[in-house]
C-alpha atoms as a PDB file:
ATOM      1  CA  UNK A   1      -0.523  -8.411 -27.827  1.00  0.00           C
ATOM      2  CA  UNK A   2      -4.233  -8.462 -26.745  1.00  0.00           C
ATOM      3  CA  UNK A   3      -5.120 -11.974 -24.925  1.00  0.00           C
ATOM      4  CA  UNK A   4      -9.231 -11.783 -24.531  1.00  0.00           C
ATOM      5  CA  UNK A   5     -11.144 -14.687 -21.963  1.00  0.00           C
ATOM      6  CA  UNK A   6     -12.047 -17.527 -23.362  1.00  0.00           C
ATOM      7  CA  UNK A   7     -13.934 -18.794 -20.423  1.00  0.00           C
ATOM      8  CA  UNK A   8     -17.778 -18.004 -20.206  1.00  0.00           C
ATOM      9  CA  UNK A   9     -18.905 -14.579 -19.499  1.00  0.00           C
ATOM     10  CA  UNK A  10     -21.692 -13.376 -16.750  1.00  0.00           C
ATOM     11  CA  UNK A  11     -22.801  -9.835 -16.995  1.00  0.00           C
ATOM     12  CA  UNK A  12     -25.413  -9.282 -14.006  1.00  0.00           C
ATOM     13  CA  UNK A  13     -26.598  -6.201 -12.021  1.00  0.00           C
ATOM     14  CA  UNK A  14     -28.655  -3.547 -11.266  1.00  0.00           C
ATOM     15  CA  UNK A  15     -29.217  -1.242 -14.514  1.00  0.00           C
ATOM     16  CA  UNK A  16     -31.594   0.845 -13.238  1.00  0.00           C
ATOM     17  CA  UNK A  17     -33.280   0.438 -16.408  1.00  0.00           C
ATOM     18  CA  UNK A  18     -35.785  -1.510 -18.181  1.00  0.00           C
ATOM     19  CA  UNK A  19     -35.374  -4.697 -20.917  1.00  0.00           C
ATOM     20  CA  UNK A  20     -36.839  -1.743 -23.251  1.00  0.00           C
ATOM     21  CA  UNK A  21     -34.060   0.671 -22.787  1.00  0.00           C
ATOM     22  CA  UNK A  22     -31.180   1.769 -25.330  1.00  0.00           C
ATOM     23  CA  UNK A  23     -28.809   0.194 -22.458  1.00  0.00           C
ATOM     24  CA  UNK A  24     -30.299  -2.924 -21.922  1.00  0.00           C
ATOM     25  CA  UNK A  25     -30.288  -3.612 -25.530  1.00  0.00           C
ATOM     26  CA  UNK A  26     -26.918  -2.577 -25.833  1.00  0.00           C
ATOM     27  CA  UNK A  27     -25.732  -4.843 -22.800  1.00  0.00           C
ATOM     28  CA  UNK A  28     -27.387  -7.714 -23.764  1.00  0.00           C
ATOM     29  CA  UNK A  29     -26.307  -8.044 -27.399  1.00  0.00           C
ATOM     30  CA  UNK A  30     -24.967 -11.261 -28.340  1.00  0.00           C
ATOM     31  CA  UNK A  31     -25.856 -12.489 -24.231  1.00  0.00           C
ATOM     32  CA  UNK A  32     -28.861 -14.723 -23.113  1.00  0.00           C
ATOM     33  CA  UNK A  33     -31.374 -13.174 -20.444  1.00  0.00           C
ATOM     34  CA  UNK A  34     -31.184 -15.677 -17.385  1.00  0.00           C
ATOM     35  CA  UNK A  35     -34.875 -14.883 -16.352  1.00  0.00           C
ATOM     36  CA  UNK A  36     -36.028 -15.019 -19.885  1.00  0.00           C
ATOM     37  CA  UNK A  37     -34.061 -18.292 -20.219  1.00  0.00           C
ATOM     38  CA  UNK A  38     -35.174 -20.059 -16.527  1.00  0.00           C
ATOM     39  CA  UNK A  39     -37.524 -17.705 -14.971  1.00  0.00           C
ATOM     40  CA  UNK A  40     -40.842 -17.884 -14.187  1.00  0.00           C
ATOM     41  CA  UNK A  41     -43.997 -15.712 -13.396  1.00  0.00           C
ATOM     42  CA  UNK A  42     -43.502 -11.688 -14.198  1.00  0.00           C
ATOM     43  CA  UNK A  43     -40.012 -11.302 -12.920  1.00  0.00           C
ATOM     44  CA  UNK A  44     -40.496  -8.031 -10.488  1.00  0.00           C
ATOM     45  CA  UNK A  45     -37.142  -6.577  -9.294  1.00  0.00           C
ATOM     46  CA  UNK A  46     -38.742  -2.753  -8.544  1.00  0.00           C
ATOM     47  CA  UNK A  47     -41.531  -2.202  -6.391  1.00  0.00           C
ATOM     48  CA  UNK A  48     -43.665  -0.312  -8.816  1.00  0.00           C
ATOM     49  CA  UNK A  49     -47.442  -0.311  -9.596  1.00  0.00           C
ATOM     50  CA  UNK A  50     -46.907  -3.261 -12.109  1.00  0.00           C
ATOM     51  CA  UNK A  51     -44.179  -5.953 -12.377  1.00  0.00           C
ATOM     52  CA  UNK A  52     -40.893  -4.398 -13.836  1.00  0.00           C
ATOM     53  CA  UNK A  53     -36.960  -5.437 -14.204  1.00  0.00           C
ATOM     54  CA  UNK A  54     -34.098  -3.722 -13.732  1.00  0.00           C
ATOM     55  CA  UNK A  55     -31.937  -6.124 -12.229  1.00  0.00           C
ATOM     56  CA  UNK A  56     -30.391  -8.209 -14.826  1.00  0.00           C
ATOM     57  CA  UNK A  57     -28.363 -11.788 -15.195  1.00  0.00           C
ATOM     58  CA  UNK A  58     -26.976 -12.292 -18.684  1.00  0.00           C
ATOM     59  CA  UNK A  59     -24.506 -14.818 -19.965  1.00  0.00           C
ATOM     60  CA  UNK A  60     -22.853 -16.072 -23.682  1.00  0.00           C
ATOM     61  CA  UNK A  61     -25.183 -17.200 -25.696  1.00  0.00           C
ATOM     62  CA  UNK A  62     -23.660 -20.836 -25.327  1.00  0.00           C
ATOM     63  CA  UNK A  63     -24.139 -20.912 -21.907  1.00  0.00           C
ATOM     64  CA  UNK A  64     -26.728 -23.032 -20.436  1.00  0.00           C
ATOM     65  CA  UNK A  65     -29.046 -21.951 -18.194  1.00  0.00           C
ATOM     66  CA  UNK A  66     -30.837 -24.798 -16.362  1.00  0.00           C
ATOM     67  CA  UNK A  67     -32.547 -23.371 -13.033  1.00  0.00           C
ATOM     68  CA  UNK A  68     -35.929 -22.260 -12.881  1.00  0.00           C
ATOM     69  CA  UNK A  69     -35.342 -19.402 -10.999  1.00  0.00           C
ATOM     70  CA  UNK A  70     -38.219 -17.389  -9.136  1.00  0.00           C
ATOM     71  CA  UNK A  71     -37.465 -13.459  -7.489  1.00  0.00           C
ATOM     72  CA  UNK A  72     -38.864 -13.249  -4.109  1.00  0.00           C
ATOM     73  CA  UNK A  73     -39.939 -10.244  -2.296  1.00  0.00           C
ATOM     74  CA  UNK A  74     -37.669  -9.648   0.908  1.00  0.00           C
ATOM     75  CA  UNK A  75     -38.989  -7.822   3.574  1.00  0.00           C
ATOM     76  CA  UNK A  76     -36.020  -5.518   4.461  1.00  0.00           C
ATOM     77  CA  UNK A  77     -35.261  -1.779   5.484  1.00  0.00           C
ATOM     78  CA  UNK A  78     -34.321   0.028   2.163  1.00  0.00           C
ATOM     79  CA  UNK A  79     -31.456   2.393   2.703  1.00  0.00           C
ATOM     80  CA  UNK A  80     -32.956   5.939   1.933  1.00  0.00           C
ATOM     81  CA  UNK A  81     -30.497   6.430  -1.404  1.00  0.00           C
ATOM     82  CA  UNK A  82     -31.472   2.970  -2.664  1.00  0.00           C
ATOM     83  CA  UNK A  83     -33.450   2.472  -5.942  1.00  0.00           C
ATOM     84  CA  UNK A  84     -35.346  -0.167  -4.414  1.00  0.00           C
ATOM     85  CA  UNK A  85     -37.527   2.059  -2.282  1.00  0.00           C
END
């Protein structure tokens, strides 16, 4: 006998890919985007030329998300096989 959750779900990490990608749009099927949901401003988790996202927060799409959420820049020491370099 299967049992599934019935609790809320939270899918969140680092996809190393874009909300344009196959994967994201696979991933996020049926989920809510937390930053589209309670972010604000452009949402940069890559340092790139231009804003871009590839860290990712999704939940149910009954779940309510409330914060207004902002990403900050940390000043930090990348490790040299990190994708945030």
């Amino acid at each position: 006998m299967r049992k599934e959750w019935k609790g809320k779900k939270i899918v969140c990490g680092d996809f190393n890919n874009t909300s344009y990608s196959w994967m994201y749009t696979k991933i996020s099927t049926n989920k809510k985007d937390a930053f589209i949901e309670a972010g604000k401003g452009f949402g940069q988790t890559y340092n790139y030329w231009f804003p871009m996202r590839i860290d990712f927060i999704l939940t149910d799409e009954n779940a309510i998300v409330t914060s207004i959420f902002k990403l900050f820049r940390k000043i930090f020491r990348p490790l040299p096989y990190s994708s945030k370099n």
